[in-house]
C-alpha atoms as a PDB file:
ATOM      1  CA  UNK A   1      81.330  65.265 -30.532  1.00  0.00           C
ATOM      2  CA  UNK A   2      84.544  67.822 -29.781  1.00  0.00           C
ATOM      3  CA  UNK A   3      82.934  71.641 -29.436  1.00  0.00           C
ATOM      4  CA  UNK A   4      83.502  73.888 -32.431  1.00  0.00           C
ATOM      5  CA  UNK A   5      85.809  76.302 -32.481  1.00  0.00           C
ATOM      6  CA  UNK A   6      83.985  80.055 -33.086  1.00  0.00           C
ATOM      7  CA  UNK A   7      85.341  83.447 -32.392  1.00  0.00           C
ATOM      8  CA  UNK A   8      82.782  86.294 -31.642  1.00  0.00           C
ATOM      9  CA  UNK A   9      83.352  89.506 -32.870  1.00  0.00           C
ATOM     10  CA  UNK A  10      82.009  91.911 -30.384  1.00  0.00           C
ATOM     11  CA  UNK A  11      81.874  95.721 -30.727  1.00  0.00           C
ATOM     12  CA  UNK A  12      81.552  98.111 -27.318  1.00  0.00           C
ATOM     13  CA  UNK A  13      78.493  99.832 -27.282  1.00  0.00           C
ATOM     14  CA  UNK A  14      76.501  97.895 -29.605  1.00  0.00           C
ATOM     15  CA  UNK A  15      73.928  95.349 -30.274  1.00  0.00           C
ATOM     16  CA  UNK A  16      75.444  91.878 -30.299  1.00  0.00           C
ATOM     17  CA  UNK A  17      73.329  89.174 -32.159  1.00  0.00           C
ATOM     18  CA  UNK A  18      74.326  85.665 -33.478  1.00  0.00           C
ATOM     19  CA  UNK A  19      72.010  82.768 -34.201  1.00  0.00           C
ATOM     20  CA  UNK A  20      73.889  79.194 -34.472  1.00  0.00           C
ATOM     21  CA  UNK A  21      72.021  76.146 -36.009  1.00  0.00           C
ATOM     22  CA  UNK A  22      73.331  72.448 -36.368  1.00  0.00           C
ATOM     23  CA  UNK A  23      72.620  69.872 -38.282  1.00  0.00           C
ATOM     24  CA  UNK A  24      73.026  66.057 -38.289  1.00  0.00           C
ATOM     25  CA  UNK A  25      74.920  63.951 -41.045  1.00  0.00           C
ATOM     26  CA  UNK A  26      71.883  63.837 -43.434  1.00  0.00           C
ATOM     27  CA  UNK A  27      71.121  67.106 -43.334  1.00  0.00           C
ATOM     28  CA  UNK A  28      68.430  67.955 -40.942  1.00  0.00           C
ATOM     29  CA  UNK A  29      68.663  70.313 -38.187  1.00  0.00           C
ATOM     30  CA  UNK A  30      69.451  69.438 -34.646  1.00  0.00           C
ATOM     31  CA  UNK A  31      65.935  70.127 -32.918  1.00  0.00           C
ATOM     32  CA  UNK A  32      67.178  71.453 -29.261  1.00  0.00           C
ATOM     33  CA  UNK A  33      63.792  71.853 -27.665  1.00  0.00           C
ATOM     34  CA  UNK A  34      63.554  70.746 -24.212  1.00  0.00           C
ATOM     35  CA  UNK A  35      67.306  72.012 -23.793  1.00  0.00           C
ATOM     36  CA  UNK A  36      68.880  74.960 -21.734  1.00  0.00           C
ATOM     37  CA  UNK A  37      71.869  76.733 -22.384  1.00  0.00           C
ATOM     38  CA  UNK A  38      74.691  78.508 -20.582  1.00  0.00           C
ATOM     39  CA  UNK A  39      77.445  80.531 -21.734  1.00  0.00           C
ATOM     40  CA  UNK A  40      80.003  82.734 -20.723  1.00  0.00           C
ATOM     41  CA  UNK A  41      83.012  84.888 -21.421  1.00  0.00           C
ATOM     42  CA  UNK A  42      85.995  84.946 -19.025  1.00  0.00           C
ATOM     43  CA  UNK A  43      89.695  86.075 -19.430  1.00  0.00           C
ATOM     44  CA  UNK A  44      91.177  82.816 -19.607  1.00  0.00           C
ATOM     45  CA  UNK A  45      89.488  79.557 -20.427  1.00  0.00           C
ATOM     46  CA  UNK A  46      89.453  78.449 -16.819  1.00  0.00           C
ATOM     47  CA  UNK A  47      86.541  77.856 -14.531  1.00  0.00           C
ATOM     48  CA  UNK A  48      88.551  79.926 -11.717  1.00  0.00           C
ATOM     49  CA  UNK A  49      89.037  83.339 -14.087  1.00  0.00           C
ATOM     50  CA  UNK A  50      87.398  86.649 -14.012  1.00  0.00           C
ATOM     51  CA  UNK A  51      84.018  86.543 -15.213  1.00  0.00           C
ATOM     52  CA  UNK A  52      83.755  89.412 -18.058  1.00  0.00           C
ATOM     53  CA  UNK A  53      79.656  88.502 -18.731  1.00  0.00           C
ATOM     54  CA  UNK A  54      77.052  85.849 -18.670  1.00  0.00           C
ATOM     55  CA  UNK A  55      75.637  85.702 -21.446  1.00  0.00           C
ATOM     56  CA  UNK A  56      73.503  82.947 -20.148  1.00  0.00           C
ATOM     57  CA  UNK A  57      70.187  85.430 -19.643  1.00  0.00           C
ATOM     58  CA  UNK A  58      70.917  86.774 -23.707  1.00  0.00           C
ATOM     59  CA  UNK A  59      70.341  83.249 -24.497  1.00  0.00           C
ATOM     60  CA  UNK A  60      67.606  81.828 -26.126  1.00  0.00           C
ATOM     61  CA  UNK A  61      66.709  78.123 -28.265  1.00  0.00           C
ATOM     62  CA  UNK A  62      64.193  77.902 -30.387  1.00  0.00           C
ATOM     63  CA  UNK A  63      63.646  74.656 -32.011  1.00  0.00           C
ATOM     64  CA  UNK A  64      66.915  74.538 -34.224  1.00  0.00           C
ATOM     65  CA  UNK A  65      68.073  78.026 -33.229  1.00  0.00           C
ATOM     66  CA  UNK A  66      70.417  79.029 -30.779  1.00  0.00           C
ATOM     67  CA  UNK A  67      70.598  82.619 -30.324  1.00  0.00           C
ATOM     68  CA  UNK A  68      72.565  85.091 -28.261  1.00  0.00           C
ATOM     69  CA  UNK A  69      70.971  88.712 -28.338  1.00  0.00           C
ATOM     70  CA  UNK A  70      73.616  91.709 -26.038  1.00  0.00           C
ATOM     71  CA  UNK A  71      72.186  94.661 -25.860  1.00  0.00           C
ATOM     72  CA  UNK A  72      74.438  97.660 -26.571  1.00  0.00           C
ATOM     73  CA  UNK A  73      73.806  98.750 -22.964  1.00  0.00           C
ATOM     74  CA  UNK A  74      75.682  95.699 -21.723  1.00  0.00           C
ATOM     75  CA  UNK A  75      78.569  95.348 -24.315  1.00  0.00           C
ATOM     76  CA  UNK A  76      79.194  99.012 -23.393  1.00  0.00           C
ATOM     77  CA  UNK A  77      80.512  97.455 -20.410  1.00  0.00           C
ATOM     78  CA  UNK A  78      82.641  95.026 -21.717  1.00  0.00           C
ATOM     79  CA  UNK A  79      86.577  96.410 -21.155  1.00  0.00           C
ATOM     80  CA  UNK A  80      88.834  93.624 -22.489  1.00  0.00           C
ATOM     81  CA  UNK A  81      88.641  90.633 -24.543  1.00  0.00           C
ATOM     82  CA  UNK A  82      88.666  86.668 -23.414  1.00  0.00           C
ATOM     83  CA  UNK A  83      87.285  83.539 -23.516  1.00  0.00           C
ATOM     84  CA  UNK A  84      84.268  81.954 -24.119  1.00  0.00           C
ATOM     85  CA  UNK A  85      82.134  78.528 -24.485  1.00  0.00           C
ATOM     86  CA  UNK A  86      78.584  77.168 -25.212  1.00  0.00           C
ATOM     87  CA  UNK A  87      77.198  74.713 -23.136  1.00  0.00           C
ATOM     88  CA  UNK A  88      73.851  73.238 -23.831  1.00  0.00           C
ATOM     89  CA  UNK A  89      72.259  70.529 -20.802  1.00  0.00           C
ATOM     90  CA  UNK A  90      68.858  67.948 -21.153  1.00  0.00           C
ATOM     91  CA  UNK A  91      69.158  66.611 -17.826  1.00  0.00           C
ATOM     92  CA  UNK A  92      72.331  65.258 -16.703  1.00  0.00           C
ATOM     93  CA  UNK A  93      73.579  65.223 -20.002  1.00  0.00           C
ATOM     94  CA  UNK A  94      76.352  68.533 -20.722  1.00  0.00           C
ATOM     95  CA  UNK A  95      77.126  69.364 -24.210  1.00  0.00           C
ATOM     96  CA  UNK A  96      80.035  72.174 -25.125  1.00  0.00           C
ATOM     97  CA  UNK A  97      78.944  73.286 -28.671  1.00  0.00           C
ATOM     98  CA  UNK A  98      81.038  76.237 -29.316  1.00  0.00           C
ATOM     99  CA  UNK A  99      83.927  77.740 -27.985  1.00  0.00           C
ATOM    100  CA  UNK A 100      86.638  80.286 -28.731  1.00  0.00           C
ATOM    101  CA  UNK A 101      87.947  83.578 -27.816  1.00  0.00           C
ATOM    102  CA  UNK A 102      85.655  86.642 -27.633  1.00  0.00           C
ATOM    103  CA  UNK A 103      87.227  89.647 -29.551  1.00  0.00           C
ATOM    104  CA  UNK A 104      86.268  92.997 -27.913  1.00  0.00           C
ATOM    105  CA  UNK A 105      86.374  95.677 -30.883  1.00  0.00           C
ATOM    106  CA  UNK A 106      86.620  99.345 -28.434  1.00  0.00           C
ATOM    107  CA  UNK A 107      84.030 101.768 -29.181  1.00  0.00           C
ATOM    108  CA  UNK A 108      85.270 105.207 -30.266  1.00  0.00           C
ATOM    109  CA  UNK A 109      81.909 107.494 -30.521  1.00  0.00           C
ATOM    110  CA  UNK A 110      80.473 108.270 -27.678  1.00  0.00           C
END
């Protein structure tokens, strides 16, 4: 299975939350317990960029749910835009879910 392609939409200085479910070709959701996840945004979709967050400790599965919870104290520090991907591991088997460019949206009050 290729990775999806999903942009995130993040706004400086506030509360970033997405949940992401999948499910299989009759209809049922993907049950992801017993996996761990990583993700991260860099500037360029390279393993060698600049690390702009890891948003590997916001992550959290639940059963079907895959969710990613920034707090607005850590998008606050977010400068520029980038890259980023989903991976999700059971074992020695690496799945890349998601992946697409994270959109930084500059926060104007202060």
């Amino acid at each position: 299975m290729a990775a999806g392609t999903w942009d995130l939409a993040i706004e400086q200085g506030a509360t970033f939350a997405e949940t992401y479910t999948c499910v299989n070709d009759d209809g049922s959701a993907v049950d992801w317990t017993g996996w761990t996840g990583r993700a991260q945004i860099r500037v360029l979709a390279a393993p060698d960029a600049e690390l702009l967050l890891d948003l590997t400790p916001y992550l959290t599965i639940t059963g079907a749910a895959i969710t990613i919870l920034v707090p607005a104290t850590v998008t606050t520090t977010l400068t520029r835009s980038g890259r980023w991907d989903l991976e999700l591991t059971d074992g020695t088997t690496v799945m890349r879910l998601l992946q697409g460019r994270a959109l930084l949206a500059p926060e104007v009050t202060q």
